[in-house]
PDB file of N, CA and C in Angstrom:
ATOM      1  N   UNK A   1     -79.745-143.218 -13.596  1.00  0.00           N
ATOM      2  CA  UNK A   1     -80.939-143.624 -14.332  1.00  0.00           C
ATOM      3  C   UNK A   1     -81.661-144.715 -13.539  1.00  0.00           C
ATOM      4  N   UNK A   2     -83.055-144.572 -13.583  1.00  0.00           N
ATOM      5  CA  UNK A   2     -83.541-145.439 -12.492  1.00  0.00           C
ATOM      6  C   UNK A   2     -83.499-147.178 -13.042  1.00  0.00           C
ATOM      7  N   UNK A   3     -84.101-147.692 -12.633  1.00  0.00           N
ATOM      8  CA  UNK A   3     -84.104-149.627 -13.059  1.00  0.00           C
ATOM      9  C   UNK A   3     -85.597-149.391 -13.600  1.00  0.00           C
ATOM     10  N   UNK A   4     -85.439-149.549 -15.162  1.00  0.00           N
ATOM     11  CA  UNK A   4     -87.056-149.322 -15.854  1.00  0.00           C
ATOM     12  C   UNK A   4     -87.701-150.404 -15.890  1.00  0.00           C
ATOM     13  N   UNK A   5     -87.116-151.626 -15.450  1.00  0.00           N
ATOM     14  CA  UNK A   5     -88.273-152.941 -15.368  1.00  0.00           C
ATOM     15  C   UNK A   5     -88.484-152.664 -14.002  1.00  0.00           C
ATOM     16  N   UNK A   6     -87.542-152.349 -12.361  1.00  0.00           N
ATOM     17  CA  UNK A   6     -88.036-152.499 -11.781  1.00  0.00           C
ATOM     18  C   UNK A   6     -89.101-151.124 -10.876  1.00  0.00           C
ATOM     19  N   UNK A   7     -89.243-150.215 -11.811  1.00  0.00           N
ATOM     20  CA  UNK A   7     -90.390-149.189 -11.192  1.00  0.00           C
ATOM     21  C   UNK A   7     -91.639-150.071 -12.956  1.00  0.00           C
ATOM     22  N   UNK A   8     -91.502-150.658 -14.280  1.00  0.00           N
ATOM     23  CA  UNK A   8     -92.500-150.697 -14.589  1.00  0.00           C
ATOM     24  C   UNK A   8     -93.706-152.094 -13.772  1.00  0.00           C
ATOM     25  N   UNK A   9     -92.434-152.929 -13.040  1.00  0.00           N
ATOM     26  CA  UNK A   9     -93.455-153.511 -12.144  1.00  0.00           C
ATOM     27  C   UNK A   9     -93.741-153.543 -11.319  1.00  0.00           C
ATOM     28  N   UNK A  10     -93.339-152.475 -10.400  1.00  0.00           N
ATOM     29  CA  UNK A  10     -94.205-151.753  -9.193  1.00  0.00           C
ATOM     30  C   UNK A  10     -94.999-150.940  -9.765  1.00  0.00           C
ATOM     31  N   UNK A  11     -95.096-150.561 -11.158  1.00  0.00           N
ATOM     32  CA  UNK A  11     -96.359-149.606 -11.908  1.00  0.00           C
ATOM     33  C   UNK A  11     -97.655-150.657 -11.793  1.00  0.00           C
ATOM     34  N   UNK A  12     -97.390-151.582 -12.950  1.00  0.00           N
ATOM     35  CA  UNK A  12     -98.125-152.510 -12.984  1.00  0.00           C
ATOM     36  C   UNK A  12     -98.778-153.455 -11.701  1.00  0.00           C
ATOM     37  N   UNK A  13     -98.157-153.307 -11.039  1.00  0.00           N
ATOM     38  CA  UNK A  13     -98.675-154.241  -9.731  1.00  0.00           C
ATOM     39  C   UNK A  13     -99.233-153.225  -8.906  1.00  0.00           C
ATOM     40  N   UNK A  14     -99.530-151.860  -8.642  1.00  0.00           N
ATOM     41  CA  UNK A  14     -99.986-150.854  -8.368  1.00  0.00           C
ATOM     42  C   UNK A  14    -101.490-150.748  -9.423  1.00  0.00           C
ATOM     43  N   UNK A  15    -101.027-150.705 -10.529  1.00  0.00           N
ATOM     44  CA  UNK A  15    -102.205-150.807 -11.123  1.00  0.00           C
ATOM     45  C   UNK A  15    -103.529-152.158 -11.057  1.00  0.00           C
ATOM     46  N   UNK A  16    -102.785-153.283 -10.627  1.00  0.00           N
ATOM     47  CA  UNK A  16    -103.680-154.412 -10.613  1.00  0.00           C
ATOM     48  C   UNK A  16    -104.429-153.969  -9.080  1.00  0.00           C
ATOM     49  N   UNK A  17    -103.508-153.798  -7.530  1.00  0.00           N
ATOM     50  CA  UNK A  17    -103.889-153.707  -6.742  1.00  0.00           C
ATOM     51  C   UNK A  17    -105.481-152.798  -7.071  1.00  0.00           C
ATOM     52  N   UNK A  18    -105.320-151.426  -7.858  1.00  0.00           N
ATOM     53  CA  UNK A  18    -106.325-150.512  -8.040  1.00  0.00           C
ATOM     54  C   UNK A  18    -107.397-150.917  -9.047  1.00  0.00           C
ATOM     55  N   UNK A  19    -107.023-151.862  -9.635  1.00  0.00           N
ATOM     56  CA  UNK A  19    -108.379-152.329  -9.942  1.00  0.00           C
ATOM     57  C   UNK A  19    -109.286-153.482  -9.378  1.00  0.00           C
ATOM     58  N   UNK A  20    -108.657-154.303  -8.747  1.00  0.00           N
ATOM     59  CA  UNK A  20    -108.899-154.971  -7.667  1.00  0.00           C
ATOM     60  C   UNK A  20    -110.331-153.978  -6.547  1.00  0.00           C
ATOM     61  N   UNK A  21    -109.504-152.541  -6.292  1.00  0.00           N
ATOM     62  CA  UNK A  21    -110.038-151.989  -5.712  1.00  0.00           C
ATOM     63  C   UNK A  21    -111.445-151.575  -6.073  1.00  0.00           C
ATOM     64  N   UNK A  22    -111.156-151.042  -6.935  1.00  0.00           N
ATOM     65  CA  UNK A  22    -112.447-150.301  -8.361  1.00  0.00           C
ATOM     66  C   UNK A  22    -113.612-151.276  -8.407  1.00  0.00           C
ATOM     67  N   UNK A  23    -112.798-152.769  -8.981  1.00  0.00           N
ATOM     68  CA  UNK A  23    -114.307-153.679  -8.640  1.00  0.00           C
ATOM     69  C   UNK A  23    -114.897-153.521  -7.394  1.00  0.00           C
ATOM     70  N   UNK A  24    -114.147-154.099  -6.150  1.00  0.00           N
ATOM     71  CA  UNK A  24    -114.776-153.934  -5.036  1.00  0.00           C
ATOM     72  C   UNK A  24    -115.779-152.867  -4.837  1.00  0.00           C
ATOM     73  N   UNK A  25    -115.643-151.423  -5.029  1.00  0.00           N
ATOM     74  CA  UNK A  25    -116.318-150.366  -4.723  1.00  0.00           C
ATOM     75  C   UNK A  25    -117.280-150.736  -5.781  1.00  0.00           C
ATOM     76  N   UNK A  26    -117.082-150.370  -7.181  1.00  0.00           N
ATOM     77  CA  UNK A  26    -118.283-150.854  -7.670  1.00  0.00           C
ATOM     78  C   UNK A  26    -119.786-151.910  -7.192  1.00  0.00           C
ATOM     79  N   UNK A  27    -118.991-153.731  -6.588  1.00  0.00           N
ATOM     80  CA  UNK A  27    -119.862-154.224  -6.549  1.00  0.00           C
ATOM     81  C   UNK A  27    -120.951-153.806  -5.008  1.00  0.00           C
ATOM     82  N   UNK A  28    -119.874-152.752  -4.077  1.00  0.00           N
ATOM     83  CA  UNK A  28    -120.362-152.300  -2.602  1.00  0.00           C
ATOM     84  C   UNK A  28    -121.496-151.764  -2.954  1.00  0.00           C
ATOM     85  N   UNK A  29    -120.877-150.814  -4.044  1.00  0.00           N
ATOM     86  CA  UNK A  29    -122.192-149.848  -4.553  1.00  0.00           C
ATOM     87  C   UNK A  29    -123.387-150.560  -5.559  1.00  0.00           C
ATOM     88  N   UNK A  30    -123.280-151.416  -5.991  1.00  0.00           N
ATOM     89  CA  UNK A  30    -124.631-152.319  -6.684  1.00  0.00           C
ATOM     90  C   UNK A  30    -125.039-152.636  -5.216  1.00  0.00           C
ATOM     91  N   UNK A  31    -124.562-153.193  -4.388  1.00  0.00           N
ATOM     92  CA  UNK A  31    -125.429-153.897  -3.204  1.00  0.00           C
ATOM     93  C   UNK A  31    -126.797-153.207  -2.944  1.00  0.00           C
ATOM     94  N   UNK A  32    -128.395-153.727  -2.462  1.00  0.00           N
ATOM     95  CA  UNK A  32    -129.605-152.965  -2.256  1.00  0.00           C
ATOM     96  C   UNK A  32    -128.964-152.388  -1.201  1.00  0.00           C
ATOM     97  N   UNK A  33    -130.022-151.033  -0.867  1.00  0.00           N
ATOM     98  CA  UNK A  33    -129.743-150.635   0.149  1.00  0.00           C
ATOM     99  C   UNK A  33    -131.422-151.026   1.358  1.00  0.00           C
ATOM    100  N   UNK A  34    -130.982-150.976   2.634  1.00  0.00           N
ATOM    101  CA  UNK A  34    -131.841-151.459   3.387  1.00  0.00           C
ATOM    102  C   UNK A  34    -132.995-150.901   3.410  1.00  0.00           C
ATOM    103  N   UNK A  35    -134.351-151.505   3.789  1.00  0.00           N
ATOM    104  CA  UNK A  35    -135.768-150.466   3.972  1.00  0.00           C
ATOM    105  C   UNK A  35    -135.661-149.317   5.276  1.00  0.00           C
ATOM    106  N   UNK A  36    -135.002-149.703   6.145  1.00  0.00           N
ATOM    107  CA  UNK A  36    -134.830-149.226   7.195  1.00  0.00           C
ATOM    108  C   UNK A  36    -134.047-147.591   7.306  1.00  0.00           C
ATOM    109  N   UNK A  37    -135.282-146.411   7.197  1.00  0.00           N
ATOM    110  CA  UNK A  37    -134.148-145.384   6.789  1.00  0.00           C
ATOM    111  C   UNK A  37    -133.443-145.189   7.852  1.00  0.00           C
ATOM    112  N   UNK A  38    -133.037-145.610   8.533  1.00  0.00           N
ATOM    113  CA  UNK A  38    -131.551-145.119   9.713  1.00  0.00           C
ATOM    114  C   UNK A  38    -130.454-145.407   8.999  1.00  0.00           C
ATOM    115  N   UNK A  39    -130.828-147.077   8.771  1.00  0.00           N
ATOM    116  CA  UNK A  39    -129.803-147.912   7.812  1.00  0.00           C
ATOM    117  C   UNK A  39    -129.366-147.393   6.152  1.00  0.00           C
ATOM    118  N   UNK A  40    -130.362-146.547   5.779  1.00  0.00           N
ATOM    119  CA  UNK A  40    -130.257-145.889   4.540  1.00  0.00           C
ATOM    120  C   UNK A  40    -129.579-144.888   4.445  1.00  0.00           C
ATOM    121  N   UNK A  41    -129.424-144.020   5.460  1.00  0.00           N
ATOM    122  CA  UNK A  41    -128.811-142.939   5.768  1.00  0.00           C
ATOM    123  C   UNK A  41    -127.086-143.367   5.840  1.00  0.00           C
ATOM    124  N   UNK A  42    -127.036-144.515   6.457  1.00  0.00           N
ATOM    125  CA  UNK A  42    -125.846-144.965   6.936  1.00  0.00           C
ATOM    126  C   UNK A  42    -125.199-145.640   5.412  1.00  0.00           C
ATOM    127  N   UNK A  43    -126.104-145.917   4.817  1.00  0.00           N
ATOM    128  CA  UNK A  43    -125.886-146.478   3.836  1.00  0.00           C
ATOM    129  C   UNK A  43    -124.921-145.242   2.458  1.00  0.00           C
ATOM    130  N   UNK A  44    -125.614-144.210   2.532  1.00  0.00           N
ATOM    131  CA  UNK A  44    -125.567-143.231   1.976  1.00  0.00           C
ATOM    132  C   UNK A  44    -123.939-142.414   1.849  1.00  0.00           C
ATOM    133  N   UNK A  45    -123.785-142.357   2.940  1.00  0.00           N
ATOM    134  CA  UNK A  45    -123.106-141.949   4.225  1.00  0.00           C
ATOM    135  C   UNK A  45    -121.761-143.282   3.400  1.00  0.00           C
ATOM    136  N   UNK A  46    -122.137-144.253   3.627  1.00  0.00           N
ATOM    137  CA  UNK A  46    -120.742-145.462   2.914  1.00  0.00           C
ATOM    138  C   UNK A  46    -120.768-145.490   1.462  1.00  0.00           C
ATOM    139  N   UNK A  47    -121.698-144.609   0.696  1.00  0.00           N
ATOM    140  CA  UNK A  47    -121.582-144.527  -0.581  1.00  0.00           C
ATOM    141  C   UNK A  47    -120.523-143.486  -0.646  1.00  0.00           C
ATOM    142  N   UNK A  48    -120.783-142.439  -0.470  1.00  0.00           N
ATOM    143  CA  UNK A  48    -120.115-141.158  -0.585  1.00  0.00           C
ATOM    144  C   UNK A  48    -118.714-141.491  -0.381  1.00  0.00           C
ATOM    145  N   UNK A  49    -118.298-142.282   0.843  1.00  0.00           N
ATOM    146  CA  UNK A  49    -116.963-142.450   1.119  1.00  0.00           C
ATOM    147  C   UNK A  49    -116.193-143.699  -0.149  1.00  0.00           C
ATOM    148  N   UNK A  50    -117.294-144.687  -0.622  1.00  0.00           N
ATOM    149  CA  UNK A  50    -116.609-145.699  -1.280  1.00  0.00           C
ATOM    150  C   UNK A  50    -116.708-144.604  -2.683  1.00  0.00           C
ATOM    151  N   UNK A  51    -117.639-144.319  -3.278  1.00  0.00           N
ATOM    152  CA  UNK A  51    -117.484-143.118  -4.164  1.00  0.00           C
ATOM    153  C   UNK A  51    -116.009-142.287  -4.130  1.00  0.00           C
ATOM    154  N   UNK A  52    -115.815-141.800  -3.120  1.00  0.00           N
ATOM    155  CA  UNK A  52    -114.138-140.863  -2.999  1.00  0.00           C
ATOM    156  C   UNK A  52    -113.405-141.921  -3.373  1.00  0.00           C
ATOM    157  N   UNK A  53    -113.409-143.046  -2.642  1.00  0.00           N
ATOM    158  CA  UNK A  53    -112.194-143.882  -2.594  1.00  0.00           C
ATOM    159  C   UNK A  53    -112.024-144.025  -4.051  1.00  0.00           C
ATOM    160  N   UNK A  54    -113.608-144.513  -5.206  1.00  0.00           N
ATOM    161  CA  UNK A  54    -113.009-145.008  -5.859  1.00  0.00           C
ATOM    162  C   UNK A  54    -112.618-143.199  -7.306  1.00  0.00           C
ATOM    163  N   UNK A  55    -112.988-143.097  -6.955  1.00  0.00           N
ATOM    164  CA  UNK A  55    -112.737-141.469  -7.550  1.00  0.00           C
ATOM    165  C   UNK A  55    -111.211-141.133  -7.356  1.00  0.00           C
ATOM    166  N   UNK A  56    -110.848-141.552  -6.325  1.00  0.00           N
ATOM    167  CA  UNK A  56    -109.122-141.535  -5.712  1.00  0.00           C
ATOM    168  C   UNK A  56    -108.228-142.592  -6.589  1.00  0.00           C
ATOM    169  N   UNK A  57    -108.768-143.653  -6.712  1.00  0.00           N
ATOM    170  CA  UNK A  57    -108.369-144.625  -7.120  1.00  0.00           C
ATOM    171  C   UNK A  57    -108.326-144.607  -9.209  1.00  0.00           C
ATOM    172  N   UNK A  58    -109.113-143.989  -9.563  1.00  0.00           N
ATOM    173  CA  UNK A  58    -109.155-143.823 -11.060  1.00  0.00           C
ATOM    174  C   UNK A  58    -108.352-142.592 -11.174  1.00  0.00           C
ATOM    175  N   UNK A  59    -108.012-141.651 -10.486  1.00  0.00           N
ATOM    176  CA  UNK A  59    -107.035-140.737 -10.923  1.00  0.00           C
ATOM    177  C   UNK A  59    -105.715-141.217 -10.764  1.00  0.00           C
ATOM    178  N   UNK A  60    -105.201-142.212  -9.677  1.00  0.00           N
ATOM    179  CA  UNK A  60    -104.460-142.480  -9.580  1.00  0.00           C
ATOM    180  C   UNK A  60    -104.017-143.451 -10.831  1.00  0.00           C
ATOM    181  N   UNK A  61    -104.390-144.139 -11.272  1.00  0.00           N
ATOM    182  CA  UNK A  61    -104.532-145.143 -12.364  1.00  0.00           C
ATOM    183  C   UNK A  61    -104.183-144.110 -13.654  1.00  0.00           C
ATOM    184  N   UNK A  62    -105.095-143.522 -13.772  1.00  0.00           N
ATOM    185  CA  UNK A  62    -104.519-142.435 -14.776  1.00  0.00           C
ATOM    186  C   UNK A  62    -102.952-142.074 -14.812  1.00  0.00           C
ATOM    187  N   UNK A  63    -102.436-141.368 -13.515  1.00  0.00           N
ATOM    188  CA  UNK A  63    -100.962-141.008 -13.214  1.00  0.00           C
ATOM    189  C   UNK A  63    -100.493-142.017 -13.368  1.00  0.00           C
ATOM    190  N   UNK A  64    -100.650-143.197 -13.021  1.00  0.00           N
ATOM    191  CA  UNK A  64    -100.250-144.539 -13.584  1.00  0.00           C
ATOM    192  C   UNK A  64     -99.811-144.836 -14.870  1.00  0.00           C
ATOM    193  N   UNK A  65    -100.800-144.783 -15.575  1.00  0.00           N
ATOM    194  CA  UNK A  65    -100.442-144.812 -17.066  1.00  0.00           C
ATOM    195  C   UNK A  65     -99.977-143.655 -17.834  1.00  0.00           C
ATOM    196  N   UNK A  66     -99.748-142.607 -17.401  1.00  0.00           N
ATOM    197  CA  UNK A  66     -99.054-141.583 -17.636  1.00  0.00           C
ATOM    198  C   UNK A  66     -97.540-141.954 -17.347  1.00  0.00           C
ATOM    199  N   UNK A  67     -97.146-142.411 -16.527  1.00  0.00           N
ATOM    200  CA  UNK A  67     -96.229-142.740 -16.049  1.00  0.00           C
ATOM    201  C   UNK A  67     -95.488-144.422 -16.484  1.00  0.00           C
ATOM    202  N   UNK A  68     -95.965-144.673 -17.051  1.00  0.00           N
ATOM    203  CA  UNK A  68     -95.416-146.107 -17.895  1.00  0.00           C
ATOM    204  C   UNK A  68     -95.294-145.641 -19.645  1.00  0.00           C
ATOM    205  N   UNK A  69     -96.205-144.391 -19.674  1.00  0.00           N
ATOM    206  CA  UNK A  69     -96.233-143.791 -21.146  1.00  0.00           C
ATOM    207  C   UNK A  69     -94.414-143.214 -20.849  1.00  0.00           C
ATOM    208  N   UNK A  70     -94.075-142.146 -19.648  1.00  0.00           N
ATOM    209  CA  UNK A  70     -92.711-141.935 -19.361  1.00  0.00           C
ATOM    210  C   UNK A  70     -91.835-142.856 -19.435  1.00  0.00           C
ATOM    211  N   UNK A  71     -92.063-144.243 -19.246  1.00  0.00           N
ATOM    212  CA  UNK A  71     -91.058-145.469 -19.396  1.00  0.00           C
ATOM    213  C   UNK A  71     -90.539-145.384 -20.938  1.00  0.00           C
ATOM    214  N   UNK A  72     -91.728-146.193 -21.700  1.00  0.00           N
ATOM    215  CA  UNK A  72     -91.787-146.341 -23.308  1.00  0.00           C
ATOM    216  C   UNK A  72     -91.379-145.209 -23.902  1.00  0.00           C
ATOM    217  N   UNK A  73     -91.414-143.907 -23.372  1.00  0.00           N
ATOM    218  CA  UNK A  73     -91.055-142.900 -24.420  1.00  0.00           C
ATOM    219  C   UNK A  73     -89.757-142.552 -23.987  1.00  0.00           C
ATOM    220  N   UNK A  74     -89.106-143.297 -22.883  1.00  0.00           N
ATOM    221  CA  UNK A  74     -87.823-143.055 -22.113  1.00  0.00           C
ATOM    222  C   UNK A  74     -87.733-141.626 -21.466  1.00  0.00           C
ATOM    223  N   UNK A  75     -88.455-141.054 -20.894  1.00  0.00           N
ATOM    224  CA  UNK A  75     -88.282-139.644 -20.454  1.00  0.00           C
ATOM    225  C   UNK A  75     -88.478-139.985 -18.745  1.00  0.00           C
ATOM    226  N   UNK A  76     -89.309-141.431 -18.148  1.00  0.00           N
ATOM    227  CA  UNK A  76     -89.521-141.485 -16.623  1.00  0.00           C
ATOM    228  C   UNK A  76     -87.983-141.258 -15.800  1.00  0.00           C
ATOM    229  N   UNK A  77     -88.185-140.439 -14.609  1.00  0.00           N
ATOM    230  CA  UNK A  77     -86.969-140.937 -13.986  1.00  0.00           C
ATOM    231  C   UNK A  77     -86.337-139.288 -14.383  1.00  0.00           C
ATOM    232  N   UNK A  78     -87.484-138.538 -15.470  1.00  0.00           N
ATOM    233  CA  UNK A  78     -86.740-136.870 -15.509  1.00  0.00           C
ATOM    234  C   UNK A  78     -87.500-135.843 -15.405  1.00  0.00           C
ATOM    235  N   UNK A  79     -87.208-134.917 -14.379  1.00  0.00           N
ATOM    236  CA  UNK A  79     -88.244-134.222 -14.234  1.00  0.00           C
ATOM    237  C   UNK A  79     -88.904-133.291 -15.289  1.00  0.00           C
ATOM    238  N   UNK A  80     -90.024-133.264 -15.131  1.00  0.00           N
ATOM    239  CA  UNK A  80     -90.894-132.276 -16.718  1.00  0.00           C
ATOM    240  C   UNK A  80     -90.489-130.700 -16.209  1.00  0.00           C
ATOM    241  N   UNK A  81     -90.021-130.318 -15.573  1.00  0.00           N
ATOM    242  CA  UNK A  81     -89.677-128.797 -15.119  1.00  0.00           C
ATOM    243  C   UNK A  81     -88.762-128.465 -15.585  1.00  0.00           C
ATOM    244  N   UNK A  82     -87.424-129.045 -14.445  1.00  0.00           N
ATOM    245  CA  UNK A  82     -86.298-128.879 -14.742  1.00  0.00           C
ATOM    246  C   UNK A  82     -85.192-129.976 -15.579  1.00  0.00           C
ATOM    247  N   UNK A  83     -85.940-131.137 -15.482  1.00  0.00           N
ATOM    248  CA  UNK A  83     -85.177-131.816 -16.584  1.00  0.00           C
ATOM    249  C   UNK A  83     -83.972-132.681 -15.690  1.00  0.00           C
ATOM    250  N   UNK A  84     -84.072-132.615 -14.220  1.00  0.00           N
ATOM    251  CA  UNK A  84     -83.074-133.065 -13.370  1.00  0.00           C
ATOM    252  C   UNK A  84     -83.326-134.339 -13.424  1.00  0.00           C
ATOM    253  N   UNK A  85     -82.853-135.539 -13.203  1.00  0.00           N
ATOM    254  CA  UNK A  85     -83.282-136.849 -12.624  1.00  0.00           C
ATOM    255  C   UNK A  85     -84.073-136.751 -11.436  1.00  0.00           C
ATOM    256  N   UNK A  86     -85.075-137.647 -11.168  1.00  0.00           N
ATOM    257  CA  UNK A  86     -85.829-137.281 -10.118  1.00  0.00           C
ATOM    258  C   UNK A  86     -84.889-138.832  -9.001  1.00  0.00           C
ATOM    259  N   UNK A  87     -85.075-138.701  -7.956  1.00  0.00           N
ATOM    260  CA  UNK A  87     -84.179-139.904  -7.229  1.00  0.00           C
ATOM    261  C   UNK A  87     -85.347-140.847  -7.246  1.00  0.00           C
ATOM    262  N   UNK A  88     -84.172-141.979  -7.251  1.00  0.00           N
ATOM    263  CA  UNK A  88     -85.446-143.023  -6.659  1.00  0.00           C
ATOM    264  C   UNK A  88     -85.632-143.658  -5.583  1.00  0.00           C
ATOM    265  N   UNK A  89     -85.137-142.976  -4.703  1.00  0.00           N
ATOM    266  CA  UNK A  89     -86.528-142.734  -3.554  1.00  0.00           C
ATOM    267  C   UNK A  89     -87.914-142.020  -3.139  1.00  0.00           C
ATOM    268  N   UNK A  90     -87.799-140.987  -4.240  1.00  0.00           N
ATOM    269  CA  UNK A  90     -89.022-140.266  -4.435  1.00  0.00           C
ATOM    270  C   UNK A  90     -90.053-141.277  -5.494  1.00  0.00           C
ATOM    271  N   UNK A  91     -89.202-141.666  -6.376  1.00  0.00           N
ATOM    272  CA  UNK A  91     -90.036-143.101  -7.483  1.00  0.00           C
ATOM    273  C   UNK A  91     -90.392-144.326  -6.587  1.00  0.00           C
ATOM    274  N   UNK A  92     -89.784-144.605  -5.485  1.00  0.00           N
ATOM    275  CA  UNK A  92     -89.923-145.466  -4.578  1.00  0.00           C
ATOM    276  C   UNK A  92     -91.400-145.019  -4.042  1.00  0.00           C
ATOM    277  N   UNK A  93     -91.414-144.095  -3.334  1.00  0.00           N
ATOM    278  CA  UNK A  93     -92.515-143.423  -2.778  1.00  0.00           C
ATOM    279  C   UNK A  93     -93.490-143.318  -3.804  1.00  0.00           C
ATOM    280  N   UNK A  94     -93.670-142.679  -4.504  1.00  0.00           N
ATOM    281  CA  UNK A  94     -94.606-141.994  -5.822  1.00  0.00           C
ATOM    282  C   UNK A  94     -94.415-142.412  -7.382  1.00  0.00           C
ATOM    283  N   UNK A  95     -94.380-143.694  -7.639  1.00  0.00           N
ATOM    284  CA  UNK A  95     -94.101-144.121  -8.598  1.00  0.00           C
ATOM    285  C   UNK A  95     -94.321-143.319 -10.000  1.00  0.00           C
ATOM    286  N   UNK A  96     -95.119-142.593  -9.862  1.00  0.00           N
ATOM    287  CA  UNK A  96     -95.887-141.710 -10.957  1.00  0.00           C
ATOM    288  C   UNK A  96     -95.537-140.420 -11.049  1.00  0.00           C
ATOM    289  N   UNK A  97     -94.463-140.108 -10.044  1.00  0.00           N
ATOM    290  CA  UNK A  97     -94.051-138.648  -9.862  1.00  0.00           C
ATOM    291  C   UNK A  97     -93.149-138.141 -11.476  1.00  0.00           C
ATOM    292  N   UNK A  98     -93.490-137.289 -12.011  1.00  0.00           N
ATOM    293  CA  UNK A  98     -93.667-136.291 -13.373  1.00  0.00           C
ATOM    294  C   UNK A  98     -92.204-135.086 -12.777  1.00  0.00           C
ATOM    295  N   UNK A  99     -92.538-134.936 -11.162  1.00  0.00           N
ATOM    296  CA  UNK A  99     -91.209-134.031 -10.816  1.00  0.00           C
ATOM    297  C   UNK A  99     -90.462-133.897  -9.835  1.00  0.00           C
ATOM    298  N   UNK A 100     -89.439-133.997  -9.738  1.00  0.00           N
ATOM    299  CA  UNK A 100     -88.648-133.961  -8.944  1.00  0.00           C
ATOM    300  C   UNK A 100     -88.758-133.296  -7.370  1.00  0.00           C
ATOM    301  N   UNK A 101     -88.122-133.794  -6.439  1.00  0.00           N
ATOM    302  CA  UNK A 101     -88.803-133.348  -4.841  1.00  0.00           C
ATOM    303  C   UNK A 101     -88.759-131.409  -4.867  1.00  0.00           C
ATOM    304  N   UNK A 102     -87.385-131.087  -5.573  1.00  0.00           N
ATOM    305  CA  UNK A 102     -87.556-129.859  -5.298  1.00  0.00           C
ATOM    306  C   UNK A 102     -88.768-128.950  -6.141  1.00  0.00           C
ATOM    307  N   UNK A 103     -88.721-129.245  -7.237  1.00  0.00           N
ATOM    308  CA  UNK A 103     -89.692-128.652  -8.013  1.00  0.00           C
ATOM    309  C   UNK A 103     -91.702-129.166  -8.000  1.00  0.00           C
ATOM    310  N   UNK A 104     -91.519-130.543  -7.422  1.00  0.00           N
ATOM    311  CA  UNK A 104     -92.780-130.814  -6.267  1.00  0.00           C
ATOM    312  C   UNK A 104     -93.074-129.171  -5.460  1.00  0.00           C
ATOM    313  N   UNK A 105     -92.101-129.287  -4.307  1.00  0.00           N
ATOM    314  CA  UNK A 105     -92.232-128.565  -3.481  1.00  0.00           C
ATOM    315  C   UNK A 105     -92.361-127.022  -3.909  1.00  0.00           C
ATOM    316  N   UNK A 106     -91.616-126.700  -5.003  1.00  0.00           N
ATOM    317  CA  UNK A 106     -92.354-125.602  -5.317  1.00  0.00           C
ATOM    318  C   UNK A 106     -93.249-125.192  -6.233  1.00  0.00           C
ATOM    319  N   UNK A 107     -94.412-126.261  -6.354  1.00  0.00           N
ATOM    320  CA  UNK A 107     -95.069-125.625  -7.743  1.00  0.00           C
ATOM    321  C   UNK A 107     -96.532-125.730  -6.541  1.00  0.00           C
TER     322      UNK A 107
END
């Protein structure tokens, strides 16, 4: 059985890092953008990418709290497939992982 305080505060401290993040992109994206269309283009061009990032970053947050919902309801730490323990070195890696490496690999 894994250590449930110590993956819920690598949850939580995962989750602060990502919102940390979220503001940042947000306030990139309030910034004006320049008169200069070369610079606008370029500008555009760093929206799209801070856009993914933060698009990356709110799904992840989601699996996040999906995954602390697995703590509280005591089910984290088992896979939703097969029901195996998932190791925790894969929880090490993927804190939010729902399934186990083998059943990862085959779905």
């Amino acid at each position: 059985m894994p250590d449930l305080s110590h993956f819920r505060k690598l949850i939580t401290d995962r989750l602060e890092e990502l919102d940390v993040r979220i503001h940042e992109v947000d306030h990139e994206l309030g910034e004006p953008k320049s008169a200069d269309l070369n610079d606008q283009a370029i500008d555009l061009e760093d929206d799209e990418v801070l856009e993914s990032l933060g698009a990356a970053a709110q799904k992840e947050i989601l699996l996040l709290k999906l995954a602390l919902g697995r703590i509280k309801d005591g089910s984290y730490g088992t896979c939703a497939k097969c029901e195996e323990p998932i190791s925790d070195a894969r929880l090490e890696a993927v804190p939010y992982a729902p399934l186990c490496k083998r059943c990862a690999q085959a779905a």
